[in-house]
Every structure is written in structure tokens, then in C-alpha cells.
PDB file of N, CA and C in Angstrom:
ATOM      1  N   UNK A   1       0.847  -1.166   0.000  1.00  0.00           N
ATOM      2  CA  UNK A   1       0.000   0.000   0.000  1.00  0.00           C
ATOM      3  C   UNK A   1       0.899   1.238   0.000  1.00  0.00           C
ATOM      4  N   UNK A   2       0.313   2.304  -0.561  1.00  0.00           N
ATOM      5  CA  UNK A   2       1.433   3.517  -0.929  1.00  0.00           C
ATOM      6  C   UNK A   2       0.733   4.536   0.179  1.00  0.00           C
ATOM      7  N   UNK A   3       1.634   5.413   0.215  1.00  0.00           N
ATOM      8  CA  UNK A   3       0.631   6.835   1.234  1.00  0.00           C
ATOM      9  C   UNK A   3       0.144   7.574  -0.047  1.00  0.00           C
ATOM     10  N   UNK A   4      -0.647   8.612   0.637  1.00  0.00           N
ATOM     11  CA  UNK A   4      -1.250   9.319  -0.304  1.00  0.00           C
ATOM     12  C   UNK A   4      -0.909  10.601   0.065  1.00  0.00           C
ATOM     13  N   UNK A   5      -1.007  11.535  -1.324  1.00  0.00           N
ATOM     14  CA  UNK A   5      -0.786  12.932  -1.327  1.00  0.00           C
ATOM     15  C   UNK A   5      -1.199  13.670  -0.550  1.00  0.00           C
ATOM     16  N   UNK A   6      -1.063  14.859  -0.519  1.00  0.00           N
ATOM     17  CA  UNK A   6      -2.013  15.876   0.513  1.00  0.00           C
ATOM     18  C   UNK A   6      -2.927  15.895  -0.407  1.00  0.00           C
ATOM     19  N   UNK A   7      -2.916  16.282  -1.700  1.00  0.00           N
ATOM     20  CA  UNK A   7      -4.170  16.767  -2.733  1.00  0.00           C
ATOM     21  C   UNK A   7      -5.308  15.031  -2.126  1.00  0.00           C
ATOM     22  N   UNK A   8      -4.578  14.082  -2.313  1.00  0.00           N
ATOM     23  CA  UNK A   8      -5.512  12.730  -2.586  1.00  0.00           C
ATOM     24  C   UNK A   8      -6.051  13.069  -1.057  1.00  0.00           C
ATOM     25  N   UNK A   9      -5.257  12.601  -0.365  1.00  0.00           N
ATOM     26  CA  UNK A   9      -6.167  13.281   1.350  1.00  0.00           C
ATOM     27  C   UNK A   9      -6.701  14.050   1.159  1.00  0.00           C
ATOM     28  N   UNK A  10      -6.752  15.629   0.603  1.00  0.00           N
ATOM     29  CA  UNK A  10      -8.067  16.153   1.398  1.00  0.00           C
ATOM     30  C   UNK A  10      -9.557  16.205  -0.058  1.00  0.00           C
ATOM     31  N   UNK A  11      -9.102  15.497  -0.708  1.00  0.00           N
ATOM     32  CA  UNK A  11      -9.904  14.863  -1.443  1.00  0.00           C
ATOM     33  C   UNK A  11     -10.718  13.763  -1.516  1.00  0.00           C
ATOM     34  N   UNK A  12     -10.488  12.790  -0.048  1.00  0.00           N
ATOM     35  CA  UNK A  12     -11.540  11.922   0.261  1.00  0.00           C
ATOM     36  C   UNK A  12     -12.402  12.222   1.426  1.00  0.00           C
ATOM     37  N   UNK A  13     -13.791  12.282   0.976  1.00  0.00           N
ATOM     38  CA  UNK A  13     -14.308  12.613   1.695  1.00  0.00           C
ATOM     39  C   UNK A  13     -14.980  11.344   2.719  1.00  0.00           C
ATOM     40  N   UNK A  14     -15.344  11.048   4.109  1.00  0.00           N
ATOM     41  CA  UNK A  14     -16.120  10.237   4.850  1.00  0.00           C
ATOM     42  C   UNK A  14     -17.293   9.833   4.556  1.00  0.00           C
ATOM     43  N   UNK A  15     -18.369  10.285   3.779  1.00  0.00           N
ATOM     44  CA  UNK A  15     -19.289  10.282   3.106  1.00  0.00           C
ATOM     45  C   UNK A  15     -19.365   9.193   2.327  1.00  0.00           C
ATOM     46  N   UNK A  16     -18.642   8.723   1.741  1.00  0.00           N
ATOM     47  CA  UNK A  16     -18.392   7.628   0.649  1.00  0.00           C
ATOM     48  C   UNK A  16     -18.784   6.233   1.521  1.00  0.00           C
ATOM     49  N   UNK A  17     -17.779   6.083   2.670  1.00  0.00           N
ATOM     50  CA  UNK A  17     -17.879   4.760   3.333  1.00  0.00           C
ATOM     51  C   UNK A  17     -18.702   4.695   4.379  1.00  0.00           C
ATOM     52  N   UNK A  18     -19.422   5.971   4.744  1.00  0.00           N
ATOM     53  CA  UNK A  18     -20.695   6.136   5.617  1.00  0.00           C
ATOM     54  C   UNK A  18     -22.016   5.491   4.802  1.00  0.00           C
ATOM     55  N   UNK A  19     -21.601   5.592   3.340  1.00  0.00           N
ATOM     56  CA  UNK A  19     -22.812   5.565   2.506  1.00  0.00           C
ATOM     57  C   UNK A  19     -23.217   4.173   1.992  1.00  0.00           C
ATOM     58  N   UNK A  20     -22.007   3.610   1.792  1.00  0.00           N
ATOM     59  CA  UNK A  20     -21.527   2.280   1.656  1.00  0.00           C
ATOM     60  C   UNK A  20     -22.264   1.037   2.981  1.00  0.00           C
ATOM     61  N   UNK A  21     -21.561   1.578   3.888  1.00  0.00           N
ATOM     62  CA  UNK A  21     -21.746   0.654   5.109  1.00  0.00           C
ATOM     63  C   UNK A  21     -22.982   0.909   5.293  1.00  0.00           C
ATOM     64  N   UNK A  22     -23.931   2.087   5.184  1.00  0.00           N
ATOM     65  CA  UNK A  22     -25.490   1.802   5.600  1.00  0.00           C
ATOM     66  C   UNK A  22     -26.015   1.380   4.415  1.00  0.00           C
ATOM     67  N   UNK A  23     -25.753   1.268   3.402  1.00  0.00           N
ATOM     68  CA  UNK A  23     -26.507  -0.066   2.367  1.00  0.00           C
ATOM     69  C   UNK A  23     -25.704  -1.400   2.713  1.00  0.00           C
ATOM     70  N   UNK A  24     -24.624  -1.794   3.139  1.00  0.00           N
ATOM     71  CA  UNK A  24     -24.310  -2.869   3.536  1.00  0.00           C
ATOM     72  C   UNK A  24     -25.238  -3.403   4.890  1.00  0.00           C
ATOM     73  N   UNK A  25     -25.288  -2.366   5.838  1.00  0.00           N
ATOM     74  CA  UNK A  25     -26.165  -2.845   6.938  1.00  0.00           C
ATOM     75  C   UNK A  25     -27.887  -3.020   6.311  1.00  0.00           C
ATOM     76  N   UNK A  26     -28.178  -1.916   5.246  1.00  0.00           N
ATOM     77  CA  UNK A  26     -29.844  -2.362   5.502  1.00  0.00           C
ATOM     78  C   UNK A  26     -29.866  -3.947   4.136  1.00  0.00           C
ATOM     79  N   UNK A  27     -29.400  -4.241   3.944  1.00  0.00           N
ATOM     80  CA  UNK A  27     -29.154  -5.379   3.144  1.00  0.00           C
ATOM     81  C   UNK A  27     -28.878  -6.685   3.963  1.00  0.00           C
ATOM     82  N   UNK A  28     -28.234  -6.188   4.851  1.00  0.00           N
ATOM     83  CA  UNK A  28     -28.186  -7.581   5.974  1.00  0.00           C
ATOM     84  C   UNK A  28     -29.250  -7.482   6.804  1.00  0.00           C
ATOM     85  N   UNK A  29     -29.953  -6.717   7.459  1.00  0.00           N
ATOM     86  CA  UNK A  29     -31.003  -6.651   8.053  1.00  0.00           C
ATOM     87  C   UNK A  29     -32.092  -6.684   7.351  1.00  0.00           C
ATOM     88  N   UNK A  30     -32.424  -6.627   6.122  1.00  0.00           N
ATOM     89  CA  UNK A  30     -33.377  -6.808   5.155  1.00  0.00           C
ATOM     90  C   UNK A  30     -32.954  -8.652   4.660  1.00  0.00           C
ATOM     91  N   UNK A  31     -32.639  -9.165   4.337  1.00  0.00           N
ATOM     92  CA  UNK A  31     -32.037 -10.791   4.587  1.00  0.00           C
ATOM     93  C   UNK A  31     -32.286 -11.219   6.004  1.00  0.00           C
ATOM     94  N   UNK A  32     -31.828 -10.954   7.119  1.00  0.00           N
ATOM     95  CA  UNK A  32     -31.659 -11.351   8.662  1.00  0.00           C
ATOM     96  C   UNK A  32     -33.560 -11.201   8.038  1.00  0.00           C
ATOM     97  N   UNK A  33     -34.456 -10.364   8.251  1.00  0.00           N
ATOM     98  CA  UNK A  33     -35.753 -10.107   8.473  1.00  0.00           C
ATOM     99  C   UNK A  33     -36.309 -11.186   7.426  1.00  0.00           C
ATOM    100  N   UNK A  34     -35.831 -11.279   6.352  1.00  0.00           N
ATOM    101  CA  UNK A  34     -36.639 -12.407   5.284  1.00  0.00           C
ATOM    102  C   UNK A  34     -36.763 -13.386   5.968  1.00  0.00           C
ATOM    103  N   UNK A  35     -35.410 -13.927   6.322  1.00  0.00           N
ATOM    104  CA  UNK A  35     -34.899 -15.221   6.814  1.00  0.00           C
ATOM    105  C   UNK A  35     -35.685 -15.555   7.959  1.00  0.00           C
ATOM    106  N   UNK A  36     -35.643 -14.794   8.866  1.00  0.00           N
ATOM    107  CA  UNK A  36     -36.552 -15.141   9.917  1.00  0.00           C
ATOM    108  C   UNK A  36     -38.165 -15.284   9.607  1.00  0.00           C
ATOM    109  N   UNK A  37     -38.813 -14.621   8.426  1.00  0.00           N
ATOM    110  CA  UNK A  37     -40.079 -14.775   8.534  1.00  0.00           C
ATOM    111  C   UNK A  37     -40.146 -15.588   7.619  1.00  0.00           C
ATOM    112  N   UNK A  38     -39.555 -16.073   6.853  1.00  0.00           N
ATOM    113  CA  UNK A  38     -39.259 -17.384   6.168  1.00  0.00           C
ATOM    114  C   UNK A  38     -39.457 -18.820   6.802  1.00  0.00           C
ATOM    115  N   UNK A  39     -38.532 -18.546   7.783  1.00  0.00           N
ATOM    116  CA  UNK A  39     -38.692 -19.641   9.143  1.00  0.00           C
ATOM    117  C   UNK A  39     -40.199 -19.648  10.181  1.00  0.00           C
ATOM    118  N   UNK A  40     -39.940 -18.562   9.965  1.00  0.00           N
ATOM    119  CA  UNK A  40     -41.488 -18.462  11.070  1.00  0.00           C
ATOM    120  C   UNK A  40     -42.989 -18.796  10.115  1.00  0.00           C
ATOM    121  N   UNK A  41     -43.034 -18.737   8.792  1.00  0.00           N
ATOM    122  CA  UNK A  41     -44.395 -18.801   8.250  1.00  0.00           C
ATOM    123  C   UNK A  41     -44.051 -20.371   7.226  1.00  0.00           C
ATOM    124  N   UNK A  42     -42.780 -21.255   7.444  1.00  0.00           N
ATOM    125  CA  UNK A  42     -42.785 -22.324   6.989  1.00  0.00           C
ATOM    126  C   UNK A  42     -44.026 -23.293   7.907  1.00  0.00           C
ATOM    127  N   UNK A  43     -44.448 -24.202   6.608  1.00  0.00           N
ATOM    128  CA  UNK A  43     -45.307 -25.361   7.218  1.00  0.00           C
ATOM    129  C   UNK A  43     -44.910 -26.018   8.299  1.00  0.00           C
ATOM    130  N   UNK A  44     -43.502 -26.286   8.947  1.00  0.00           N
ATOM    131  CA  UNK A  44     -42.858 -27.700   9.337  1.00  0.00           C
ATOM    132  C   UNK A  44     -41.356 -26.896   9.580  1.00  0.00           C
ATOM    133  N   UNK A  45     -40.710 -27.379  10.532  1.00  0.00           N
ATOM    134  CA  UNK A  45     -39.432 -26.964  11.042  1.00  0.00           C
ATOM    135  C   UNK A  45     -38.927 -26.836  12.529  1.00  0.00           C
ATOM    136  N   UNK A  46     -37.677 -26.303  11.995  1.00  0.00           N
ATOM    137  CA  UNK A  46     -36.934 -26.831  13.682  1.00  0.00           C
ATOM    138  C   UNK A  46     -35.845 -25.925  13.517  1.00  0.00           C
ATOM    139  N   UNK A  47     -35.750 -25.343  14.885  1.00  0.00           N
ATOM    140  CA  UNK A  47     -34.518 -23.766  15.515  1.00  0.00           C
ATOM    141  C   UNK A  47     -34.077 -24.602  16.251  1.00  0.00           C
ATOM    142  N   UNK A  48     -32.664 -25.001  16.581  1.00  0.00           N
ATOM    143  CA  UNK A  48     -31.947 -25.043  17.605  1.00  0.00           C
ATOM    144  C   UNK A  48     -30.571 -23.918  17.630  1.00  0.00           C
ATOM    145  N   UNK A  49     -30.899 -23.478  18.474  1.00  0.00           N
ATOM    146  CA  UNK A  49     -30.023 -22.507  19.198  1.00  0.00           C
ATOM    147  C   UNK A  49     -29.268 -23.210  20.608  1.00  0.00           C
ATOM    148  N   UNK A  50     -28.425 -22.901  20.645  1.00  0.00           N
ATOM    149  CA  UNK A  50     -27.513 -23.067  22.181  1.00  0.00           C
ATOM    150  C   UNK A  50     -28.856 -22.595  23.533  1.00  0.00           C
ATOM    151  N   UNK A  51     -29.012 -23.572  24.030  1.00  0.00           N
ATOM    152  CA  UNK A  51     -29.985 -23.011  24.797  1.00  0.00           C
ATOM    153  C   UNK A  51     -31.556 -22.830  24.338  1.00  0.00           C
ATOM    154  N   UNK A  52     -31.684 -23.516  23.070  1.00  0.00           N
ATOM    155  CA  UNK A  52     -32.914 -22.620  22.554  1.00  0.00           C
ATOM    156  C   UNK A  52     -33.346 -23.616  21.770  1.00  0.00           C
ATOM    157  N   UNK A  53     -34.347 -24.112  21.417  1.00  0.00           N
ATOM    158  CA  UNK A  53     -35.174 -25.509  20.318  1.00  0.00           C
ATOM    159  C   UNK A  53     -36.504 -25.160  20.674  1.00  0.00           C
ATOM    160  N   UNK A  54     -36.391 -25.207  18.949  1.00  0.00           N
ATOM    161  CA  UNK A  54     -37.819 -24.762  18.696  1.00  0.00           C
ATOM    162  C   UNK A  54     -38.522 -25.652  17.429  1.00  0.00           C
ATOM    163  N   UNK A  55     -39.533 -26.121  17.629  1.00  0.00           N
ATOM    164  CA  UNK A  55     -40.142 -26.977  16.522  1.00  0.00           C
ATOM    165  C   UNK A  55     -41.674 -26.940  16.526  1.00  0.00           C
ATOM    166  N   UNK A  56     -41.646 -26.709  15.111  1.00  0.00           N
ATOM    167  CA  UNK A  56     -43.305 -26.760  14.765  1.00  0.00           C
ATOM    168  C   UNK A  56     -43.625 -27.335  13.583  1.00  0.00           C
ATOM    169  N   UNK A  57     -44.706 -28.008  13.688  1.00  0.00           N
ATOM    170  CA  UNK A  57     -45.838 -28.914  11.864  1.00  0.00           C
ATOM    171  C   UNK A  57     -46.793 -28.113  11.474  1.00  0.00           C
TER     172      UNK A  57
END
């Protein structure tokens, strides 16, 4: 990896990877939310969690 200029520094702005990471987060929480109501409105199935089992027909 190289350093960067002063011009390239004050030319990146925070904005970019603020903008990035909250479509990375609502994309995983939009999946995490499918997934779970996926599981929850199946006919037939089974959760085991550490501590946690869950089964329904």
C-alpha cells in the first residue's frame, strides 16, 4: 500500500464509506428479516439454538 498525497487526502471525503456501510447494513437486516419470517411462516421446522429448540408442523 502507498501513502497518499495531501491533494488525494483532502480529497476523500467520509461520506463515501458512511454511505456504503449503511446499504451494507440495511441489506443484511433486510435478509436477517426475510430469513426469519421465512422460518417463522414455513409449514414444518426446527430452531436449535444453544440453549434454545424450537419446533413446529
Amino acid at each position: 500500500m502507498r501513502e497518499l498525497s495531501l491533494q488525494e487526502m483532502s480529497s476523500i471525503k467520509g461520506r463515501e464509506a458512511v454511505t456504503l456501510t449503511g446499504v451494507l447494513l440495511y441489506v443484511a437486516v433486510g435478509a436477517g428479516v426475510s430469513a426469519i419470517i421465512k422460518v417463522l411462516t414455513s409449514g414444518k421446522g426446527r430452531v436449535k439454538i444453544p440453549g434454545i429448540s424450537m419446533e413446529w408442523s
